[in-house]
Protein backbone atom coordinates (compact mmCIF):
# COMPACT_ATOMS: atom_id res chain seq x y z
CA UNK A 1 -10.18 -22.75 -41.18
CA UNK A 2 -11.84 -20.86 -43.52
CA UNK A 3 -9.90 -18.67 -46.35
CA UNK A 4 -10.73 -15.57 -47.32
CA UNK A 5 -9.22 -13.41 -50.52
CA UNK A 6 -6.85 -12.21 -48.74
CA UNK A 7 -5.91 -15.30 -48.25
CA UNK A 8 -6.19 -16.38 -51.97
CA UNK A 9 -3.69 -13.08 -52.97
CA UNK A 10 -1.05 -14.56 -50.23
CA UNK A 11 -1.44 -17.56 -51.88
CA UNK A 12 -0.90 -16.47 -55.68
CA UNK A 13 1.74 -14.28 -54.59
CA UNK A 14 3.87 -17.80 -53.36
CA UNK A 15 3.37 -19.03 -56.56
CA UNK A 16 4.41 -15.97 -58.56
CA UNK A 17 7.37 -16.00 -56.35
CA UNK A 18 8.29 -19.90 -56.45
CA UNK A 19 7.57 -19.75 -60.23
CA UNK A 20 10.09 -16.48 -60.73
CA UNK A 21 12.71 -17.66 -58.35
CA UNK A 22 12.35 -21.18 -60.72
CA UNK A 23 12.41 -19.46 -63.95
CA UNK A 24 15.65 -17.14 -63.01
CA UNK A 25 17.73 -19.89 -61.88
CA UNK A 26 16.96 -22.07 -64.73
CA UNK A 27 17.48 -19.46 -67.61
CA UNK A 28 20.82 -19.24 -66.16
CA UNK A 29 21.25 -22.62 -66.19
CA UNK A 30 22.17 -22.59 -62.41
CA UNK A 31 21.15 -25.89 -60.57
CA UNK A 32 18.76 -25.72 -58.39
CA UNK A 33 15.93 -28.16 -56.65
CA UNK A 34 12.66 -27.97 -58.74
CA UNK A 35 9.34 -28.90 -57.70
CA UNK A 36 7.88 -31.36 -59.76
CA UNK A 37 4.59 -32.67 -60.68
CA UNK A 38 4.90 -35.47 -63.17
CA UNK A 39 1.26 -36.21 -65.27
CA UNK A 40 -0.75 -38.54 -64.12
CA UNK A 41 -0.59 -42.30 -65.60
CA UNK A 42 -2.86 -43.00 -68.10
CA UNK A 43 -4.14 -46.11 -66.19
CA UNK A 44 -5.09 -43.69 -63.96
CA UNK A 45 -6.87 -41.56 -66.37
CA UNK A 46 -8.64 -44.41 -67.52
CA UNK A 47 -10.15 -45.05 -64.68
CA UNK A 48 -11.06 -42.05 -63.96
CA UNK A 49 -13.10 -41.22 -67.31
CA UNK A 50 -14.87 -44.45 -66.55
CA UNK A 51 -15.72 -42.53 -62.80
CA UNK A 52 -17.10 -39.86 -64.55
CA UNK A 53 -19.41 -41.25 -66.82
CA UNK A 54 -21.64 -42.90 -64.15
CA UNK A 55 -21.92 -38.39 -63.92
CA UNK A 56 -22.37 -37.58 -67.17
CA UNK A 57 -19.01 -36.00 -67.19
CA UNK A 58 -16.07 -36.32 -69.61
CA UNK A 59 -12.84 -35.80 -70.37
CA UNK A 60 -10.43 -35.59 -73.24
CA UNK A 61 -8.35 -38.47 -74.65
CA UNK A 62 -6.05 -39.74 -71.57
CA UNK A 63 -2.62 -38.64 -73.49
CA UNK A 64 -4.40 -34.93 -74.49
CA UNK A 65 -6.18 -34.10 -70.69
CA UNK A 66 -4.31 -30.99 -69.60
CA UNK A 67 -4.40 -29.94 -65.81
CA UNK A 68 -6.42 -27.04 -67.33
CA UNK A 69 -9.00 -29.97 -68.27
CA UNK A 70 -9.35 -30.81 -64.99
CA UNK A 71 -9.94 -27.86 -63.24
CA UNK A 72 -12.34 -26.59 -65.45
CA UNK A 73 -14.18 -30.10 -64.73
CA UNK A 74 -14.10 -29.75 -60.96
CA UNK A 75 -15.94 -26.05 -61.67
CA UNK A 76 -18.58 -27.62 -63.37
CA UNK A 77 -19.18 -29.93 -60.32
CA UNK A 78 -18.81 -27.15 -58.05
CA UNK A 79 -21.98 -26.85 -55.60
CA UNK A 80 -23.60 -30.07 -57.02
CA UNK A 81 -23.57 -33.42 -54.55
CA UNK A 82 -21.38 -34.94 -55.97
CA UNK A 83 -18.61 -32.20 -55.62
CA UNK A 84 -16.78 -33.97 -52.75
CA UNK A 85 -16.62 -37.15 -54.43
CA UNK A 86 -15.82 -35.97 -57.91
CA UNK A 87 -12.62 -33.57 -56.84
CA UNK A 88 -11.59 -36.63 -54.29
CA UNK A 89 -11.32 -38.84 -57.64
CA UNK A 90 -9.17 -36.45 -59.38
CA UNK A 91 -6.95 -35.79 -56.53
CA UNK A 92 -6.47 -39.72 -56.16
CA UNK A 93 -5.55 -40.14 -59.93
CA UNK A 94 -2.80 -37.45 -59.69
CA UNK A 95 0.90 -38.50 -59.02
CA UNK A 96 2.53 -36.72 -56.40
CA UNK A 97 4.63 -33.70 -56.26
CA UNK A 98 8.35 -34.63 -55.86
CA UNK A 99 11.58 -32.78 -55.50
CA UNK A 100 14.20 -32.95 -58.46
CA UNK A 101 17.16 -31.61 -59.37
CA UNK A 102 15.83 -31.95 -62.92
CA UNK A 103 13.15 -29.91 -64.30
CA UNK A 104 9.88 -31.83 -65.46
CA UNK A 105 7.42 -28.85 -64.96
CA UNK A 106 4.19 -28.97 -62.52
CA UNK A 107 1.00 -30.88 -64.48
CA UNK A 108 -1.41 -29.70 -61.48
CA UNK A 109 0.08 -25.70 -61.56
CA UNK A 110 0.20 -25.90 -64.86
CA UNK A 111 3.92 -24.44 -64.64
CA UNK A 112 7.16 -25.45 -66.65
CA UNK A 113 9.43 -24.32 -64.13
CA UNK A 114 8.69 -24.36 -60.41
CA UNK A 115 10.62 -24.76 -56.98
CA UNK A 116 9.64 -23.98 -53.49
CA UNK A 117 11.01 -20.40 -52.04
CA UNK A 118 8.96 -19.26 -49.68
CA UNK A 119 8.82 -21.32 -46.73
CA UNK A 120 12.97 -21.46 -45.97
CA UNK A 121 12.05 -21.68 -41.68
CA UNK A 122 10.29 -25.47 -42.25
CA UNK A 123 11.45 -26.73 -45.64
CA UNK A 124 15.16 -27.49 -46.66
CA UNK A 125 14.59 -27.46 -50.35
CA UNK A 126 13.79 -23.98 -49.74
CA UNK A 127 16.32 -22.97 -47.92
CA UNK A 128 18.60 -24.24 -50.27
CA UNK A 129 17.00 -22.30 -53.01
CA UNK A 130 17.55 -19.33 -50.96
CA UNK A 131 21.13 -20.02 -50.63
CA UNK A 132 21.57 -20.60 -54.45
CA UNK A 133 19.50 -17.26 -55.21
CA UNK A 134 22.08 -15.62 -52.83
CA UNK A 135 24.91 -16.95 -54.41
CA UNK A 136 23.85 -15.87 -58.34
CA UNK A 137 22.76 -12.62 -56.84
CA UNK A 138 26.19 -12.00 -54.99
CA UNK A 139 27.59 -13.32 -58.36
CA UNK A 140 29.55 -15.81 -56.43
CA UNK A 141 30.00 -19.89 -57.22
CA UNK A 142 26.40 -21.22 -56.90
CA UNK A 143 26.62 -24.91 -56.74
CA UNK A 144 25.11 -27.20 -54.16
CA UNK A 145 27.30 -30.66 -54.06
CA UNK A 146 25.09 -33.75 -54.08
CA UNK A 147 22.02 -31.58 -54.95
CA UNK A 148 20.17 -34.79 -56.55
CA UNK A 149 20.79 -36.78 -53.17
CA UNK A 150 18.96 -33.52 -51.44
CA UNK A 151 16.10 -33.61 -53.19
CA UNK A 152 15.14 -37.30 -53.30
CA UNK A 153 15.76 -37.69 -49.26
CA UNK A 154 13.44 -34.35 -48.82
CA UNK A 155 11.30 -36.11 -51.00
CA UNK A 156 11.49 -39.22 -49.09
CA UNK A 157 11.21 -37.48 -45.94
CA UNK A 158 8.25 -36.19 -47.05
CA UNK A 159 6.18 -38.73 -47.80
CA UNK A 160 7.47 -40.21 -44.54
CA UNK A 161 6.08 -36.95 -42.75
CA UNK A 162 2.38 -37.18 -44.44
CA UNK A 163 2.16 -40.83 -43.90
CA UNK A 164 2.71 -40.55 -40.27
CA UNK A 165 0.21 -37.82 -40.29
CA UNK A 166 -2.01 -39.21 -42.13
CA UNK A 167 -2.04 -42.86 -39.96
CA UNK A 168 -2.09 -40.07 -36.87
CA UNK A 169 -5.07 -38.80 -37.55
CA UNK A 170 -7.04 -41.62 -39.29
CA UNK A 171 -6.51 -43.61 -35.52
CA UNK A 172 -7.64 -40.89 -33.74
CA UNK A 173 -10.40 -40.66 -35.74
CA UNK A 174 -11.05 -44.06 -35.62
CA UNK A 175 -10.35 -43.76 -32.04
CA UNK A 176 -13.39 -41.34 -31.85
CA UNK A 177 -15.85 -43.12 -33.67
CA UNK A 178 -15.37 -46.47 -31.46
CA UNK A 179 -17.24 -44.34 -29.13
CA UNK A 180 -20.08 -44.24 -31.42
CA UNK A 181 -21.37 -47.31 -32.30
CA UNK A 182 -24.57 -48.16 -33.58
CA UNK A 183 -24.66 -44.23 -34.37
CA UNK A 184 -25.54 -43.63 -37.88
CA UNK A 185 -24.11 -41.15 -40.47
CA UNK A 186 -24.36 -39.98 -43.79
CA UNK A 187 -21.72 -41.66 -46.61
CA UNK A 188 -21.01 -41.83 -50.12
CA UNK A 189 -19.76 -45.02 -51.74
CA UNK A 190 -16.34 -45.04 -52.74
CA UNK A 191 -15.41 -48.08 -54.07
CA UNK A 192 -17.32 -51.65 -54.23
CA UNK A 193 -15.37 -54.52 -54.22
CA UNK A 194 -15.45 -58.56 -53.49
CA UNK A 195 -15.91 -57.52 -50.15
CA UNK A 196 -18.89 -55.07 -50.39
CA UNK A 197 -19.73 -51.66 -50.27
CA UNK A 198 -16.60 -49.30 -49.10
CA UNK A 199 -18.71 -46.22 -47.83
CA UNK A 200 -16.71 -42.90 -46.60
CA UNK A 201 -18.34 -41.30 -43.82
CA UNK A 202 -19.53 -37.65 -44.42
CA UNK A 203 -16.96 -35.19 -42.48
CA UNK A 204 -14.80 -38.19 -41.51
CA UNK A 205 -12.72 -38.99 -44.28
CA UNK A 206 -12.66 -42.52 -43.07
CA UNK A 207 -14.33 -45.63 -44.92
CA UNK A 208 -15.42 -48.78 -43.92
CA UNK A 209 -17.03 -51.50 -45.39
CA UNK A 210 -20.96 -52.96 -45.96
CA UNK A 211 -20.60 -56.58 -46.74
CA UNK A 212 -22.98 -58.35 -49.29
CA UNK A 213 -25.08 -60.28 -46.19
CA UNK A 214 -25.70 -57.23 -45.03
CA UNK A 215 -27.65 -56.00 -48.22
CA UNK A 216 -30.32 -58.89 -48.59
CA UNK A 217 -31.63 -59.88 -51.89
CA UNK A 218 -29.84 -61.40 -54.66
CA UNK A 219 -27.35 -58.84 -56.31
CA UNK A 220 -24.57 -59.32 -58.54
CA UNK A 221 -21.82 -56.72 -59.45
CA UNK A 222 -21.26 -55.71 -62.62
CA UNK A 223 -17.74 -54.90 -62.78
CA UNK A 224 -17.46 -53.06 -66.33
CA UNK A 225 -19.46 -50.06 -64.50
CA UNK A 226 -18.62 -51.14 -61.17
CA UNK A 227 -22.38 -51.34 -59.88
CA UNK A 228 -24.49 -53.71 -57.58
CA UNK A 229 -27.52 -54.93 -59.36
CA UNK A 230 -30.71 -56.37 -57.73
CA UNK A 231 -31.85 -59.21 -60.20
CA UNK A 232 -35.59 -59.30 -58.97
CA UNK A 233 -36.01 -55.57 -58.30
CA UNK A 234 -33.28 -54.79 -60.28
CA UNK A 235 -31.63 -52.26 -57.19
CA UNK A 236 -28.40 -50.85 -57.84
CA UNK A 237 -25.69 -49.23 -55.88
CA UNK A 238 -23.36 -46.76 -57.77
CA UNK A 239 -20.18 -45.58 -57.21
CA UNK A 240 -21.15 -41.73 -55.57
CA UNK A 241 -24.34 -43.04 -54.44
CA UNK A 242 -24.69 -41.15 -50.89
CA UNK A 243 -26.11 -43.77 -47.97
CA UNK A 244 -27.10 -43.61 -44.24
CA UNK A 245 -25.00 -46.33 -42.22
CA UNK A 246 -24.92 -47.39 -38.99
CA UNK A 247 -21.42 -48.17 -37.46
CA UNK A 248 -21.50 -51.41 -35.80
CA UNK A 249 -17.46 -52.15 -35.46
CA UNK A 250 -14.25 -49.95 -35.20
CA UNK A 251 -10.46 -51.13 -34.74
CA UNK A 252 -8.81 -47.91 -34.54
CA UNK A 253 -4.99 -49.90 -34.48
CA UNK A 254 -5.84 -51.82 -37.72
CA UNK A 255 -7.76 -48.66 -38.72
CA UNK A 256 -10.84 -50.70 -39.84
CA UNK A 257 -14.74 -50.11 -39.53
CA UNK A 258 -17.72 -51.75 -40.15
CA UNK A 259 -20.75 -50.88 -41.22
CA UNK A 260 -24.60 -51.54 -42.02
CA UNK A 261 -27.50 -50.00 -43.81
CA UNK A 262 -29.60 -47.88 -42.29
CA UNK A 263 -32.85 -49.36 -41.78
CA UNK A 264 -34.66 -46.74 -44.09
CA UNK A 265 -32.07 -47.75 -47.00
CA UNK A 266 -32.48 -51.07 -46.26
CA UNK A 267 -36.18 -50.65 -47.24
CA UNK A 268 -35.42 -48.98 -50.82
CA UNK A 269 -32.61 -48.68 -52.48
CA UNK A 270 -32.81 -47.07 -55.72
């Protein structure tokens, strides 16, 4: 699915909406469920300036990064190869978007006061909102009993939801690919650890691992920068580095892969 700017105007209208609806309620001091994205840890942060600087990339002091920060970062990586990798980083060192009966603001919207309005036919907090909105509008009593207790088990229910999905289609995916091996694609390295190389398939959004044997020679990782170093030919393998692998395993129940070099890699890596 591909969206268009008519799309984009649908979309900004939402979010005019959700923010309004949000900023009436609260500047009458009417409970309501807000949408809330806390800021992201500064762990998090952390590791994520260390990320960018195998890029050349930076980032304010953890405790002064605004969301604003971060979106003007992911423009200046936009078109470049390492887009996908880069806005995948960011999106993993973000907390998630909870419901909340207090108001904390939205870090990624860059909003003080948000809820979710428009969707009342397939989200409850919503249609609770609506009902609230109705109630200040008809000037009648407005309050929700137990409103807290609503939003943390839509917020529970939620994550529920997208984890299901998310195992759903990561088996059926895997499911797929077990049809596939010794096929090779292209991938990007995500993460290297004790175990070797964790490479994401291209248009997958599954990973899987290249152990050490596989790689040959006699490397050693250097863990401050999180690289694989050749000591003779002095080789390395970077976080972002982009590699052709064959698939040579695939457990779609345990939703595991794994993987080997390409032959041409095999020959040279950088």
């Amino acid at each position: 699915f591909e969206s268009n700017e008519a799309h984009r105007v649908i979309e900004e209208f939402m979010l005019v909406a959700n923010e309004a609806v949000a900023s009436f309620l609260g500047g009458k001091n009417i409970s309501l469920i807000y949408r809330i994205h806390p800021p992201p840890g500064l762990k998090d942060l952390e590791r994520l300036k260390e990320i960018l600087a195998h890029f050349g990339l930076s980032l304010p002091v953890p405790k002064k990064i605004r969301s604003q920060d971060l979106q003007q970062l992911l423009k200046e990586v936009e078109g470049k190869a390492e887009e996908k990798f880069i806005s995948l980083r960011v999106l993993k060192s973000m907390k998630l978007a909870v419901y909340s009966e207090e108001n904390m603001g939205h870090y990624g919207l860059a909003k003080k006061e948000y809820t979710h309005f428009t969707s009342p036919i397939r989200r409850y907090p919503d249609l609770a909102v609506h009902r609230i909105l109705k109630k200040v509008l008809r000037q009648e009593r407005a309050k929700i009993p137990a409103l807290s207790s609503i939003a943390l088990h839509c917020s529970q229910e939620e994550r529920n939801a997208e984890g299901a999905e998310k195992e759903l289609l990561e088996w059926r995916i895997y499911r797929f690919l077990k049809g596939k091996l010794g096929d090779e694609f292209e991938g990007i390295i995500v993460d290297i650890t004790k175990a070797g190389l964790v490479v994401e398939l291209e248009n997958y959004f599954v990973d899987g691992i290249v152990s050490y044997s596989d790689l040959g020679g006699d490397y050693y990782f250097k863990k401050s920068e999180k690289t694989l170093i050749g000591r003779r030919t002095g080789r390395k393998y970077e976080l972002g580095d982009r590699l052709k692998v064959a698939l040579v395993s695939v457990d779609p129940i345990l939703r595991r892969m794994g993987l080997t070099l390409s032959s041409e890699r095999k020959e040279g890596a950088r």
